[in-house]
Protein backbone atom coordinates (compact mmCIF):
# COMPACT_ATOMS: atom_id res chain seq x y z
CA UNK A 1 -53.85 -58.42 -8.19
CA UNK A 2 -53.26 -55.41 -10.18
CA UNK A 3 -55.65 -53.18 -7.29
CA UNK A 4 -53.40 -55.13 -4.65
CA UNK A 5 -50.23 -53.70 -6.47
CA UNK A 6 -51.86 -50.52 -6.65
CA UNK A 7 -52.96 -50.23 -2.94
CA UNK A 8 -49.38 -50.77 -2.13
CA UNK A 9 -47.45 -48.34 -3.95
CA UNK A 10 -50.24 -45.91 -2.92
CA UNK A 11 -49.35 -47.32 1.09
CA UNK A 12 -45.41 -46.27 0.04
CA UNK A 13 -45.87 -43.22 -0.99
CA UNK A 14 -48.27 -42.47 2.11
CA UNK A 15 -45.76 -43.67 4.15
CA UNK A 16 -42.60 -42.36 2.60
CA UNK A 17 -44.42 -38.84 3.22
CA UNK A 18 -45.38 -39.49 6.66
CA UNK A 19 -41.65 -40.07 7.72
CA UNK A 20 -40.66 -36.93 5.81
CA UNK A 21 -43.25 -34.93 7.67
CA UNK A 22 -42.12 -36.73 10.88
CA UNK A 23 -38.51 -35.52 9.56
CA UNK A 24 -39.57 -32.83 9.39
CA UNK A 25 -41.47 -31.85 12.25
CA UNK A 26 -39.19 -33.69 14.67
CA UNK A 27 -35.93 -31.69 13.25
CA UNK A 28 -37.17 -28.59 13.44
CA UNK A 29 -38.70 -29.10 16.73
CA UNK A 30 -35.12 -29.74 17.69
CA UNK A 31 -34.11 -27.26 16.12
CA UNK A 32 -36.13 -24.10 17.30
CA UNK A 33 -35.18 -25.61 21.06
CA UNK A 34 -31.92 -25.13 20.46
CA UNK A 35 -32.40 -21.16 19.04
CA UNK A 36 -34.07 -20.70 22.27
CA UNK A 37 -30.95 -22.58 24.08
CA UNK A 38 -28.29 -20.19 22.18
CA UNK A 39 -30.53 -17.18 23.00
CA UNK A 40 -30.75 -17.91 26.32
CA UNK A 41 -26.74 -18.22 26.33
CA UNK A 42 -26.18 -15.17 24.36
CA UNK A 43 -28.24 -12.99 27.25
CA UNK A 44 -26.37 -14.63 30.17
CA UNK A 45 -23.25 -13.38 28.35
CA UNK A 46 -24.77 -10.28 27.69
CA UNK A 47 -25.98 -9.74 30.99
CA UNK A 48 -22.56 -11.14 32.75
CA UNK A 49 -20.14 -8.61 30.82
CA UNK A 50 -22.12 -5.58 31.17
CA UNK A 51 -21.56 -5.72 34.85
CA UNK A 52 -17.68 -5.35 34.32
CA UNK A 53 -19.01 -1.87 31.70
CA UNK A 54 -18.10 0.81 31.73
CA UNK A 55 -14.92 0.29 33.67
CA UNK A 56 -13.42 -2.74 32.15
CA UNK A 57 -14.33 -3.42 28.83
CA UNK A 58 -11.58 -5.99 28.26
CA UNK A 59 -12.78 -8.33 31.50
CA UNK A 60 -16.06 -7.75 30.07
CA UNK A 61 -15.85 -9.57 27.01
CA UNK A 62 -13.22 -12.48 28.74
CA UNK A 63 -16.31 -13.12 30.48
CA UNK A 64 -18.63 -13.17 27.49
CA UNK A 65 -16.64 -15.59 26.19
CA UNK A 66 -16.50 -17.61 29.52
CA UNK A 67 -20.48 -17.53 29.60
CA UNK A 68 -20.59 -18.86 25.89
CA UNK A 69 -18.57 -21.52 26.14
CA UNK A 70 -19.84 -22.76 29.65
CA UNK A 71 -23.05 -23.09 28.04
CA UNK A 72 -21.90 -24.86 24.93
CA UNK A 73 -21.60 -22.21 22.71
CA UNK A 74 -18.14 -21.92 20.55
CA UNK A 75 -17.23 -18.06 21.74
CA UNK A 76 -14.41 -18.39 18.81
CA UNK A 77 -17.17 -18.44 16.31
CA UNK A 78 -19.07 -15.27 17.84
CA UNK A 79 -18.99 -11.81 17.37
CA UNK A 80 -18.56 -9.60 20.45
CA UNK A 81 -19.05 -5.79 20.41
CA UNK A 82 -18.85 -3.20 22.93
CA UNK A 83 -19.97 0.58 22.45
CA UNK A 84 -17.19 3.19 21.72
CA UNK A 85 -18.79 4.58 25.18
CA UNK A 86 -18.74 1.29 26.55
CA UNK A 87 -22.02 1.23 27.78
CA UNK A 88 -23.58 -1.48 25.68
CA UNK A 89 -22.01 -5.26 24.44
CA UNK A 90 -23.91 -6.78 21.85
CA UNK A 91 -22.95 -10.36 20.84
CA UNK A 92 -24.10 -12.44 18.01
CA UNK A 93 -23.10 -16.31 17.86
CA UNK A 94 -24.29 -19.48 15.96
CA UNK A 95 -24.83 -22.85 16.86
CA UNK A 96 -24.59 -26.06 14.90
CA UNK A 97 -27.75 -28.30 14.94
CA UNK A 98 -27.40 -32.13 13.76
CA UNK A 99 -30.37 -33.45 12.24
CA UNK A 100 -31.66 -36.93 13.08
CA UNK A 101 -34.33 -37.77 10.37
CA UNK A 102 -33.62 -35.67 8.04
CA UNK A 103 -30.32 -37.05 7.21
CA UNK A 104 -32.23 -39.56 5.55
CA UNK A 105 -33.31 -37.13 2.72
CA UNK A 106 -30.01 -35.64 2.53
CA UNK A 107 -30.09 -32.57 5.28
CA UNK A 108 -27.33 -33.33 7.83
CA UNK A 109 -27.33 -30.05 10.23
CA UNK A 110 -28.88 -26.82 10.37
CA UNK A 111 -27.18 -23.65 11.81
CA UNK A 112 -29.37 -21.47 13.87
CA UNK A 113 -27.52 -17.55 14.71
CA UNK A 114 -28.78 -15.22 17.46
CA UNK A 115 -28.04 -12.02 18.58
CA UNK A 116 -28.40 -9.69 22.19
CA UNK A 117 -27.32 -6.96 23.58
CA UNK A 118 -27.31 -5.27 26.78
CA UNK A 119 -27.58 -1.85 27.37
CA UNK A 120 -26.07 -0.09 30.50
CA UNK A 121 -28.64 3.10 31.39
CA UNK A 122 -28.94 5.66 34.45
CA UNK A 123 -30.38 4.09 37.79
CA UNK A 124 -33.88 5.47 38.20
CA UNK A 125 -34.52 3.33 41.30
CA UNK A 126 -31.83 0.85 43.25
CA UNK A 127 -33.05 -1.92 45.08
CA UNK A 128 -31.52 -2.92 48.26
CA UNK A 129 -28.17 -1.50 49.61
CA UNK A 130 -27.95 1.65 49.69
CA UNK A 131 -26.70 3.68 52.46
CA UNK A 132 -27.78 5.94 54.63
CA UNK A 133 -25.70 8.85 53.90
CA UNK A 134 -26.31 12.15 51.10
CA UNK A 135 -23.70 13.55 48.87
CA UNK A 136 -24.42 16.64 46.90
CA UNK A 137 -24.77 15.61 43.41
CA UNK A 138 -21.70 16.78 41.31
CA UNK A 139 -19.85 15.59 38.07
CA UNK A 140 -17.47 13.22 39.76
CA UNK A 141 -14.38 11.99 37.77
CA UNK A 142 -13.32 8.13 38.20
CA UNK A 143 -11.11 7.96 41.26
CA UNK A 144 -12.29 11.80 42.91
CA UNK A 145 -12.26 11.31 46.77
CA UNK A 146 -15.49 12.40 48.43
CA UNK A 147 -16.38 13.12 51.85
CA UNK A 148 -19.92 10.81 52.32
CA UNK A 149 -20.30 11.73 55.70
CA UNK A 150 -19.20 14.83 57.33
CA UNK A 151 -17.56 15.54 60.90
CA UNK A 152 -18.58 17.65 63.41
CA UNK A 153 -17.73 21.22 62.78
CA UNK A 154 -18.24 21.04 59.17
CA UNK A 155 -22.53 19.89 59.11
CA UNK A 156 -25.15 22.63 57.95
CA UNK A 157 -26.57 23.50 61.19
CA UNK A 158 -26.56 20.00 62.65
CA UNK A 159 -26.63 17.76 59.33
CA UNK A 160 -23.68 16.18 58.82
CA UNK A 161 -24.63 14.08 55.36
CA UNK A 162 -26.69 11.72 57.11
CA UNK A 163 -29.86 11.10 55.82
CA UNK A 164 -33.20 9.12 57.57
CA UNK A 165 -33.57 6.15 54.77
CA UNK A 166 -36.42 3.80 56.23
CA UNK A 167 -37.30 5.13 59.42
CA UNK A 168 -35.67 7.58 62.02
CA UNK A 169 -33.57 7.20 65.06
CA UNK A 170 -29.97 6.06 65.82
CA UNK A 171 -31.43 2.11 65.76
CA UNK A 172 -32.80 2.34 62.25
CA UNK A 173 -29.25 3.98 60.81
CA UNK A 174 -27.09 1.50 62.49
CA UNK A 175 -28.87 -1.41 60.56
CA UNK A 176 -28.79 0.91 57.17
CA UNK A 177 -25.14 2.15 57.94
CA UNK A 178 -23.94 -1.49 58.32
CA UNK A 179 -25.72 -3.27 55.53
CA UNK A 180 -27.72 -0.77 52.90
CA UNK A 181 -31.41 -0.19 53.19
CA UNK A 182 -33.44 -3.16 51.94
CA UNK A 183 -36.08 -1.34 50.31
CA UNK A 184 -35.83 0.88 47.45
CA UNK A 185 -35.26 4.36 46.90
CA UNK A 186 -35.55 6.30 43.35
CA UNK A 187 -34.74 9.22 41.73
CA UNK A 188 -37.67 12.17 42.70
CA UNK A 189 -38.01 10.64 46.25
CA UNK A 190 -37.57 13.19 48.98
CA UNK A 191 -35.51 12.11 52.42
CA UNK A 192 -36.01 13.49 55.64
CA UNK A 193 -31.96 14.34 56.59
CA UNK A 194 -30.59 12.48 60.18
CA UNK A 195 -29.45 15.71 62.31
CA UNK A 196 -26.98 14.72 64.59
CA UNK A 197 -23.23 13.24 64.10
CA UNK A 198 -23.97 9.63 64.58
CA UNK A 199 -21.00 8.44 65.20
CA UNK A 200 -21.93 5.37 67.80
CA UNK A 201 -21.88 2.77 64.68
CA UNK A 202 -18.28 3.89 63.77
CA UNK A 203 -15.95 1.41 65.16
CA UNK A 204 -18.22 -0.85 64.05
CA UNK A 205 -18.47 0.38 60.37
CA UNK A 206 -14.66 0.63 60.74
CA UNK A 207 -14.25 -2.95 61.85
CA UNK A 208 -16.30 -4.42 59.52
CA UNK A 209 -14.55 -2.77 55.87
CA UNK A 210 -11.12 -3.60 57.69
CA UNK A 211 -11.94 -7.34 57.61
CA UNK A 212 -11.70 -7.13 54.18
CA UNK A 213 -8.13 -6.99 52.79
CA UNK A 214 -8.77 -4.54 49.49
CA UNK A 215 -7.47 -1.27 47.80
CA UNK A 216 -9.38 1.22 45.61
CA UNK A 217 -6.56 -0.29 42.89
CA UNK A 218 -7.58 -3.97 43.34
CA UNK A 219 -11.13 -4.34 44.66
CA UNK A 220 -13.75 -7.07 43.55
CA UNK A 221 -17.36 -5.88 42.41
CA UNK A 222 -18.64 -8.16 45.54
CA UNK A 223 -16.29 -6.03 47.99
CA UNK A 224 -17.95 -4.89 51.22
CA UNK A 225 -16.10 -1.48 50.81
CA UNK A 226 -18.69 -0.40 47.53
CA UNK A 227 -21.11 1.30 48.85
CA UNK A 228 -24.56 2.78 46.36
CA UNK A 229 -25.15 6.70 47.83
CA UNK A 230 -28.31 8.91 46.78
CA UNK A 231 -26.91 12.07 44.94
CA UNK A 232 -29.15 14.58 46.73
CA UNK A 233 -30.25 18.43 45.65
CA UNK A 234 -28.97 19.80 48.57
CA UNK A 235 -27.30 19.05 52.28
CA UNK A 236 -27.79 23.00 53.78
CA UNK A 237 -30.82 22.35 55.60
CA UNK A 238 -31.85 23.22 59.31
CA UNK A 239 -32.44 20.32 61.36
CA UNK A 240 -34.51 17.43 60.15
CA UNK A 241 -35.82 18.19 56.53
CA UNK A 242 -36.62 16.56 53.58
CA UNK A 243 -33.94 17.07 50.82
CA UNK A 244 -34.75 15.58 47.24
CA UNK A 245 -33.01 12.38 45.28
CA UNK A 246 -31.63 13.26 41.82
CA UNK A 247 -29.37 10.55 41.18
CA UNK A 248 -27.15 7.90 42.61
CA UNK A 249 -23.32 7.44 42.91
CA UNK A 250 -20.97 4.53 43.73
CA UNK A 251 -17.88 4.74 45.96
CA UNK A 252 -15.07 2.34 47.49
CA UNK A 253 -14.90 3.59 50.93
CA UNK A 254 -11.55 4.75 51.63
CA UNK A 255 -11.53 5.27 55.05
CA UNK A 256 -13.44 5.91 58.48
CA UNK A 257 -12.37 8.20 61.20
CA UNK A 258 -13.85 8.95 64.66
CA UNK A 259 -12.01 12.12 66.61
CA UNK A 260 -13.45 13.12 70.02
CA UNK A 261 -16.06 11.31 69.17
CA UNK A 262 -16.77 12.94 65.64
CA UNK A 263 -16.60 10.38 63.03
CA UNK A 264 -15.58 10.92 58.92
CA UNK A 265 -16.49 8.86 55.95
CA UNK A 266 -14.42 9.63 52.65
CA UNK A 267 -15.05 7.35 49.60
CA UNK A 268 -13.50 7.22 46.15
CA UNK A 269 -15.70 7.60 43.04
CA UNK A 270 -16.31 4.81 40.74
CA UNK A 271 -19.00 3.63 38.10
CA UNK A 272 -21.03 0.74 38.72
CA UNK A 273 -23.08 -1.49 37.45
CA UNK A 274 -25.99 -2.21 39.76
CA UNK A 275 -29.89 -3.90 40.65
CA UNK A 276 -31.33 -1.29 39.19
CA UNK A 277 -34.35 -0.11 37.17
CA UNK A 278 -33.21 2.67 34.26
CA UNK A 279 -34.09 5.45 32.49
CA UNK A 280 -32.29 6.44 29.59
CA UNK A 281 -33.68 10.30 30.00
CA UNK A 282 -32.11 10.80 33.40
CA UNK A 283 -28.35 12.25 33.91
CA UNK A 284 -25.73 9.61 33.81
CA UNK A 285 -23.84 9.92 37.23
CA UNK A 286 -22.24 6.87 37.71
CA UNK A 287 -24.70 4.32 38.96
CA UNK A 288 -26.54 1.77 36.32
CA UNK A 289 -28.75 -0.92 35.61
CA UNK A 290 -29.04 -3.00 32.61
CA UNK A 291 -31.55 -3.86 30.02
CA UNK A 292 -31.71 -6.43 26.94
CA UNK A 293 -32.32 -5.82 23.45
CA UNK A 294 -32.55 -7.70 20.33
């Protein structure tokens, strides 16, 4: 009876530390899915501010907030903090874990914290959008308006700051004019230039940024009037030749005139937060993508 009695305190304690590995295994299993949860959250609200940087760095962290709390994360208990240049947000926010088993032996919760931050660089290369048209690259101040395409009378023998993105020929520039290339173009490409005023897809180009009811003072970052323009070396070429890609800008076009059949495009300068690959050695001119780091 005594081996009996034996066997079964032996069977308790076997047991008694199989439920507190279980406890244990189980909890923090629970536990590391919910890091990956809050890190997950933290990069979404990383990722969703920097697009309002370096513009708006109050709107930006509203919406950190917003991303937090929509995915169950108490924004009141994080810590938000944007770059005296405003080019980076870094947030780093906690989450409380209940235990299930563990509460058994005492351990109630655990609090897992995570950090991210997201980092605003030059655009090396955009993808999709931009449009067919070459400004000489410049230091452009916030609100400067620029002339994106020229009219007639004032082109470099026959260029008038259009540029062949894609293909050649009036067809091909319509399409690019209207709704940005679809391919991508990077800093170090060279462009053949479009000679020629082009000015059939005008009215068009005109119609289409007058359906939308905006100002350069209250525009949304999804407005039809933004357009993504390659900063080039140089516009005073003869005829069709290739000029080189150094950079990219952003403008809200302002407006679009066609006079005897000449047609203007002036846009006003802004920086811009785009789908973009970086490269932190490259000249900051306005255009950006983003990148996380912990």
């Amino acid at each position: 009876m005594k081996k009996k009695g034996n066997a079964a305190i032996i069977i308790l304690i076997m047991f008694a530390a199989l439920l507190s590995f279980s406890a244990y295994v189980i909890d923090i299993g629970i536990t590391y899915a919910e890091k990956i949860k809050l890190e997950n959250a933290i990069d979404s609200a990383c990722l969703a501010a920097a697009l309002e940087l370096p513009s708006n760095p109050i709107k930006a962290e509203d919406i950190a907030k917003e991303y937090l709390n929509k995915n169950g994360v108490d924004s009141t208990k994080a810590s938000i903090f944007i770059s005296e240049d405003k080019k980076s947000i870094k947030i780093i926010a906690q989450k409380q874990v209940p235990h299930f088993f563990a509460k058994i032996f005492g351990k109630d919760k655990s609090i897992v914290v995570s950090d991210s931050k997201a980092i605003l660089g030059p655009a090396k290369s955009v993808k999709g959008g931009v449009r067919p048209f070459g400004v000489v690259a410049y230091d452009f101040t916030y609100g400067d308006l620029v002339t994106l395409k020229e009219e007639s009378g004032d082109g470099y023998h026959g260029n008038y700051n259009v540029l062949a993105i894609g293909g050649q020929g009036s067809n091909v520039f319509y399409i690019n004019a209207m709704y940005g290339y679809d391919g991508v173009i990077s800093v170090g490409d060279l462009l053949d230039t479009e000679p020629g005023n082009m000015a059939g897809v005008v009215n068009d180009l005109k119609n289409y940024i007058s359906s939308e009811n905006s100002t350069f003072y209250n525009f949304q970052r999804d407005s039809i009037r933004l357009w993504t323009i390659p900063l080039v070396n140089t516009m005073e070429v003869n005829g069709r030749k290739m000029v080189l890609v150094v950079g990219f800008a952003q403008f809200f076009v302002e407006d679009i005139n066609k006079k005897s059949g000449k047609a203007e495009i002036t846009g006003r300068f802004i920086r811009y937060v785009t789908n973009a690959e970086i490269d932190m050695s490259l000249k900051d001119t306005g255009v950006y993508g983003v990148k996380l780091s912990r």
